[in-house]
N, C-alpha and C. Protein backbone atom coordinates (compact mmCIF):
# COMPACT_ATOMS: atom_id res chain seq x y z
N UNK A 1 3.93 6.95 10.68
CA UNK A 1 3.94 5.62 11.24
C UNK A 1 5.19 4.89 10.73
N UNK A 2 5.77 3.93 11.37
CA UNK A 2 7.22 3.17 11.05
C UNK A 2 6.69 2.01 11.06
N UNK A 3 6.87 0.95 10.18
CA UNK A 3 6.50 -0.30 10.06
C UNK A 3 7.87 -1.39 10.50
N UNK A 4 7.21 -2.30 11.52
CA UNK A 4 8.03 -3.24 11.49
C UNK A 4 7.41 -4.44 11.65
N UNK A 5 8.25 -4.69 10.22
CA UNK A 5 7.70 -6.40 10.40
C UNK A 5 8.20 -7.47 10.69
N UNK A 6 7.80 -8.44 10.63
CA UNK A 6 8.41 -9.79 11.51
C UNK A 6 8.27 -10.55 11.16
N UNK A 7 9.09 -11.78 11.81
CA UNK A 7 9.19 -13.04 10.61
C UNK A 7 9.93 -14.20 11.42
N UNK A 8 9.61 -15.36 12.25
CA UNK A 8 10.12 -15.91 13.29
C UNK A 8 11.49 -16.87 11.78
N UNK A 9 11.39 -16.30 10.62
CA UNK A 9 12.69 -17.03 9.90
C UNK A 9 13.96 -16.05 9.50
N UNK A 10 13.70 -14.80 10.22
CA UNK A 10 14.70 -13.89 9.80
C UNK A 10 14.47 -12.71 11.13
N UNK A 11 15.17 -12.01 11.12
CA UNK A 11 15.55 -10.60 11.62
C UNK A 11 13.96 -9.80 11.46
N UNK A 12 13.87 -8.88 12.19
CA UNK A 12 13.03 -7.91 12.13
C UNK A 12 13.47 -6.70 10.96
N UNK A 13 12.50 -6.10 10.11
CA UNK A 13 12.58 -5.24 9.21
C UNK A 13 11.54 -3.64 9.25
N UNK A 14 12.47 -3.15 9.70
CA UNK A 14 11.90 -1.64 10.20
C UNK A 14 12.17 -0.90 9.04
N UNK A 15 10.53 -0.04 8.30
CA UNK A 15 10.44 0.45 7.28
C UNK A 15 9.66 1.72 7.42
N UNK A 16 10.48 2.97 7.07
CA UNK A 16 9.56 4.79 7.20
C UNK A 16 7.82 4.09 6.55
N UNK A 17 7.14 4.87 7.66
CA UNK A 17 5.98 5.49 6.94
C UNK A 17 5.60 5.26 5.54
N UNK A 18 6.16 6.01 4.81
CA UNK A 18 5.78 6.10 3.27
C UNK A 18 6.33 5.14 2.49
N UNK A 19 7.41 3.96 2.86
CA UNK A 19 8.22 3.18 2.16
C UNK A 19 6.51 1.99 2.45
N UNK A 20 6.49 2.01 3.78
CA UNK A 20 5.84 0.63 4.24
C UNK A 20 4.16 0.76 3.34
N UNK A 21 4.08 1.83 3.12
CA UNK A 21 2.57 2.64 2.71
C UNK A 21 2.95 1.80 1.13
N UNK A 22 3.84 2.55 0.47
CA UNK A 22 3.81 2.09 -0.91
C UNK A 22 3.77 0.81 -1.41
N UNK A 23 4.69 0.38 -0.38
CA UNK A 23 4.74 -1.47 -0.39
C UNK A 23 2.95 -2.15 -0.23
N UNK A 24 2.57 -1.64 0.33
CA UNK A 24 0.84 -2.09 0.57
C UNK A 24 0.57 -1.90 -0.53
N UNK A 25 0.45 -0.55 -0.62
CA UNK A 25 -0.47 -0.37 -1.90
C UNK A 25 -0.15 -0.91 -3.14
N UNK A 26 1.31 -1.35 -3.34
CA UNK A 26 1.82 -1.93 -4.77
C UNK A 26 1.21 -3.67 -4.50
N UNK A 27 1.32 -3.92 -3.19
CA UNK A 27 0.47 -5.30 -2.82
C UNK A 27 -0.98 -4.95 -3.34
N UNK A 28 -1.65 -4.28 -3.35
CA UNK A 28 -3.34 -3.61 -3.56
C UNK A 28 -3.80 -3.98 -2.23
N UNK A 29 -2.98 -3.22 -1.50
CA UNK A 29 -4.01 -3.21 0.21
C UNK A 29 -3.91 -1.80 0.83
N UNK A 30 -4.72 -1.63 1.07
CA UNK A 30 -4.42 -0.23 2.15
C UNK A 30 -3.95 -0.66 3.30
N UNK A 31 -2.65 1.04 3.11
CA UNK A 31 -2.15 0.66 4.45
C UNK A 31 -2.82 0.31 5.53
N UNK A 32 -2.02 -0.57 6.76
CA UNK A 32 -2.76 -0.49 8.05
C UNK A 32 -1.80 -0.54 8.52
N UNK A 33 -1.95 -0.30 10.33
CA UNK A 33 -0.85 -0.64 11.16
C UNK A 33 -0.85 -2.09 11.35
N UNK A 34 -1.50 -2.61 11.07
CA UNK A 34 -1.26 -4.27 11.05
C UNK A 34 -1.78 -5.10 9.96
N UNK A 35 -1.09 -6.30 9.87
CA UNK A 35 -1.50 -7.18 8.73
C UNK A 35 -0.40 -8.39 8.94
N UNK A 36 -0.84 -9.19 7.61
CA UNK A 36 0.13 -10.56 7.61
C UNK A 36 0.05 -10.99 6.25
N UNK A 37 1.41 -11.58 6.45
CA UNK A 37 1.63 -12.18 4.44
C UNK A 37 1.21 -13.64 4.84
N UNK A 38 0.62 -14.14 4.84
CA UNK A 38 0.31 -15.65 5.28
C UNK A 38 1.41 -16.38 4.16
N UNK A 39 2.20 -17.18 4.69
CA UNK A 39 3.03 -18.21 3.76
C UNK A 39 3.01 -18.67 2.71
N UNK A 40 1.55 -19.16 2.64
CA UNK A 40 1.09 -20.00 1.14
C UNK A 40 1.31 -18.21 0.67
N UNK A 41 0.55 -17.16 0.61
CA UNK A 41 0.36 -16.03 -0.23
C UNK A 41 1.62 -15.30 -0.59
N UNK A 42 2.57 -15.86 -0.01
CA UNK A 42 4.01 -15.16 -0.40
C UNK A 42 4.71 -15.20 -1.40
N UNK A 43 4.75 -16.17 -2.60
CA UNK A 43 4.67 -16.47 -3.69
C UNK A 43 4.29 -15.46 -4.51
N UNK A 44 3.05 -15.39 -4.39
CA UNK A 44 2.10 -14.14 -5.16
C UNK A 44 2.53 -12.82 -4.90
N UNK A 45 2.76 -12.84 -3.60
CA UNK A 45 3.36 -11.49 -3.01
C UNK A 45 4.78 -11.00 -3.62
N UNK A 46 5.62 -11.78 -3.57
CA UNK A 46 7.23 -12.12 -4.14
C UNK A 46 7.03 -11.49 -5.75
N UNK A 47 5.86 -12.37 -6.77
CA UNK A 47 5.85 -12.12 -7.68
C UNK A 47 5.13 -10.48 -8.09
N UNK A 48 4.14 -10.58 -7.63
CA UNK A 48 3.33 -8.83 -7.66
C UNK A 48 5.30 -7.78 -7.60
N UNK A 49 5.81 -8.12 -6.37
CA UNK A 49 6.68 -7.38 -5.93
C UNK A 49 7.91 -6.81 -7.32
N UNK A 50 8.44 -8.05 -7.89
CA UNK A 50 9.57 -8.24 -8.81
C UNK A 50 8.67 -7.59 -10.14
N UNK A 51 7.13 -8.15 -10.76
CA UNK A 51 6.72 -7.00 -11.63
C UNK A 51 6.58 -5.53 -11.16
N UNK A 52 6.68 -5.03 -9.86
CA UNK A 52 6.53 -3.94 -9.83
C UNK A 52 8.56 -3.22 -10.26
N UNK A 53 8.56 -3.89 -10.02
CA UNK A 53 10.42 -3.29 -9.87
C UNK A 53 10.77 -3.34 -11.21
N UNK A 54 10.26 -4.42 -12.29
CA UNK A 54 10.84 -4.50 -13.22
C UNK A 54 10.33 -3.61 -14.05
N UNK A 55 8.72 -3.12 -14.01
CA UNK A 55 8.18 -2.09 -14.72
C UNK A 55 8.78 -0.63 -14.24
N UNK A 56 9.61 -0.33 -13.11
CA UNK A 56 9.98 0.58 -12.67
C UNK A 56 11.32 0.85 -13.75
N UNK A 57 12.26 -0.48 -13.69
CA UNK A 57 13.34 -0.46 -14.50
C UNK A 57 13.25 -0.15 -15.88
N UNK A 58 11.92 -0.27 -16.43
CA UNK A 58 11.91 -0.62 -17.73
C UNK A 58 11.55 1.24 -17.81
N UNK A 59 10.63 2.02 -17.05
CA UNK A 59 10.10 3.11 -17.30
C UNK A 59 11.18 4.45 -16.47
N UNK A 60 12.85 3.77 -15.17
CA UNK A 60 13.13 4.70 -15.04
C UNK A 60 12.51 4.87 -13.31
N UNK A 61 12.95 5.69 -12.40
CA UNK A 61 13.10 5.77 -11.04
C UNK A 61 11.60 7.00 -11.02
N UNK A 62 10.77 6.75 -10.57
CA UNK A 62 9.36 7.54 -10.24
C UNK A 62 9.57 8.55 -10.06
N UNK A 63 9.18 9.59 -10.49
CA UNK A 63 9.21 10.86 -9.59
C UNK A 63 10.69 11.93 -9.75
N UNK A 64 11.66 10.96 -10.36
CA UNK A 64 12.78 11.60 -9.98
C UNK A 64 13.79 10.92 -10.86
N UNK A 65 14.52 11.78 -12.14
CA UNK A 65 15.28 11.30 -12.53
C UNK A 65 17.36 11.14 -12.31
N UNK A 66 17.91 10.61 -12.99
CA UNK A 66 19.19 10.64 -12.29
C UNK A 66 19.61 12.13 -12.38
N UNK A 67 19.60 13.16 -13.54
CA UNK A 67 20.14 14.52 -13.65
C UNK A 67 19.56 15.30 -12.51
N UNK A 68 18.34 14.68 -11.93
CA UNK A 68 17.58 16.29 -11.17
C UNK A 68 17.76 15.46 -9.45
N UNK A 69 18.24 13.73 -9.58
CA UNK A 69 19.34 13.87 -8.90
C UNK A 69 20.52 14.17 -8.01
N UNK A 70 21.62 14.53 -9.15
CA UNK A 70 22.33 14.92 -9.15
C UNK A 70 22.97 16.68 -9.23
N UNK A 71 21.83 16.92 -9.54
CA UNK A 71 21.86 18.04 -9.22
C UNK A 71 21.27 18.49 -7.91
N UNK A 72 20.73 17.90 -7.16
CA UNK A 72 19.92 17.97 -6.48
C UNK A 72 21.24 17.31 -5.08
N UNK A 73 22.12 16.89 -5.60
CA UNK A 73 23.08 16.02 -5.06
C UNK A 73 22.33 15.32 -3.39
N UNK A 74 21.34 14.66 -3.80
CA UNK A 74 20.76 13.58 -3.58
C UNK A 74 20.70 12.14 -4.42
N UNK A 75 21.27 11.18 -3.64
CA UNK A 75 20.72 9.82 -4.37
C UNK A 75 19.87 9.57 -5.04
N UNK A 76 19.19 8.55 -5.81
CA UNK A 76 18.31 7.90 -6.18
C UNK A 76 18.28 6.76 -6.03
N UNK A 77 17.28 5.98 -5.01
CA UNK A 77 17.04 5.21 -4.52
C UNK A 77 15.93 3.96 -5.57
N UNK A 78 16.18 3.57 -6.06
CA UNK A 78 15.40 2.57 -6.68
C UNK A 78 14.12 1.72 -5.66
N UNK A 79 13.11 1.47 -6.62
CA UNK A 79 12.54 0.50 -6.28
C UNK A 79 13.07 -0.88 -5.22
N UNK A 80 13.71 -0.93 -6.62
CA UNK A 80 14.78 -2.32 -6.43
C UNK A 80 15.28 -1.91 -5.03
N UNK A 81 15.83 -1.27 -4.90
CA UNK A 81 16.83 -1.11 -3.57
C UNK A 81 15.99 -1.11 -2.27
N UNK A 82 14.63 -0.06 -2.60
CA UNK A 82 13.94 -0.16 -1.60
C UNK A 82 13.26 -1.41 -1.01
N UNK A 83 12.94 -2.10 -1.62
CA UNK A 83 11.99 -3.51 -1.91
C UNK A 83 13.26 -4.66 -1.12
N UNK A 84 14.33 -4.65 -1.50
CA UNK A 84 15.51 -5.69 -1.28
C UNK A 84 15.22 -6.26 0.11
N UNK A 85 15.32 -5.77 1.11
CA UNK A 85 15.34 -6.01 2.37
C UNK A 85 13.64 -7.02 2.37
N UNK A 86 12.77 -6.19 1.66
CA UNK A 86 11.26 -6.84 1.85
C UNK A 86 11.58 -8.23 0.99
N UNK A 87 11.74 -8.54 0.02
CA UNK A 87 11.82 -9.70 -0.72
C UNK A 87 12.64 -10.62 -0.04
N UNK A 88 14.03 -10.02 0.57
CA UNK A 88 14.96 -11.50 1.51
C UNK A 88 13.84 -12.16 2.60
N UNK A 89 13.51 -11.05 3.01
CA UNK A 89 12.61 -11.38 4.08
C UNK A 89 11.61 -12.69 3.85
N UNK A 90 10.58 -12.28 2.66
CA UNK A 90 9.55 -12.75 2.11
C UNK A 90 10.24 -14.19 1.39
N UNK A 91 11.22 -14.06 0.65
CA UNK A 91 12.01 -15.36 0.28
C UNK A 91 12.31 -16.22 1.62
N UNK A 92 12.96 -15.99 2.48
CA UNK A 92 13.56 -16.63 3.22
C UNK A 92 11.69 -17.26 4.51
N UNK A 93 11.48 -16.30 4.57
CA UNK A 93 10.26 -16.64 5.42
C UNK A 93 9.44 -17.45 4.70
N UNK A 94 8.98 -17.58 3.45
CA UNK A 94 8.39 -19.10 3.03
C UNK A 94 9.45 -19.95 2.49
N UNK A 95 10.15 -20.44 2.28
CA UNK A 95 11.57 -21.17 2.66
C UNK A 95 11.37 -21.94 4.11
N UNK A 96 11.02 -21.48 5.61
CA UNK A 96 10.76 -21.64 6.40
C UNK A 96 9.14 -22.39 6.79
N UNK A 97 8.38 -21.49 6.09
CA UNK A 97 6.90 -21.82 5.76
C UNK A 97 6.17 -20.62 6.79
N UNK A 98 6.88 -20.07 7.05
CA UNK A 98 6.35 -19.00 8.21
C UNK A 98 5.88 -17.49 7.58
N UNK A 99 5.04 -17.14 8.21
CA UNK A 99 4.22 -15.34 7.49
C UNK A 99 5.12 -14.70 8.15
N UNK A 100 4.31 -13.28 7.75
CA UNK A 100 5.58 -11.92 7.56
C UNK A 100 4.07 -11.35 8.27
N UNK A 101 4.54 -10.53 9.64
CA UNK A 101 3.40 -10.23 10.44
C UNK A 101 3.95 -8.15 10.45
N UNK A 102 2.90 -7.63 10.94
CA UNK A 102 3.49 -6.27 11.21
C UNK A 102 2.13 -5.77 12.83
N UNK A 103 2.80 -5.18 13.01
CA UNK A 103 1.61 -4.26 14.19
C UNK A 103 1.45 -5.03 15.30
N UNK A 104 2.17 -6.43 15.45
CA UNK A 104 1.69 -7.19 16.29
C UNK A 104 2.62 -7.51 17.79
């Protein structure tokens, strides 16, 4: 499944399957093909988001370190990096006062 979500204060944000999956579940929701960040809850959402990234930083990239990598001569994609696009979104859309919709 490809997630795209929406946001009448920004651009549309199209996210793989497993990126959009993890993002739920680090929210504590099971995935669905649809849902909504309601405005007031974006705050909470924003914050859940930045402790997840920072406990990532503090413990190191999941699953995959920089040597196996690089040897692997594949990137490593951070949290952080992955999340970026979701947080402008989520910043800028309550800024506006508007939710972050998907499936719809």
């Amino acid at each position: 499944m490809i997630y795209k979500f929406k946001s009448k204060a920004c651009g549309d944000l199209v996210m793989l399957g497993e990126h959009g999956d993890r993002l739920l579940r680090l929210l504590g929701r099971e995935p669905a093909a649809r849902g909504i960040f309601e405005a007031a809850a974006i705050p909470a959402v924003l914050a859940t988001l930045e402790a997840a990234v920072a406990a990532e930083t503090q413990a190191g990239p999941a699953g995959q370190d920089e040597a196996e990598a690089e040897a692997a001569d594949a990137p490593v994609v951070t949290l952080r990096q992955r999340l970026w696009p979701m947080v402008e979104m989520l910043r800028q859309s309550h800024a506006a006062g508007h939710p972050v919709v998907w499936g719809v």
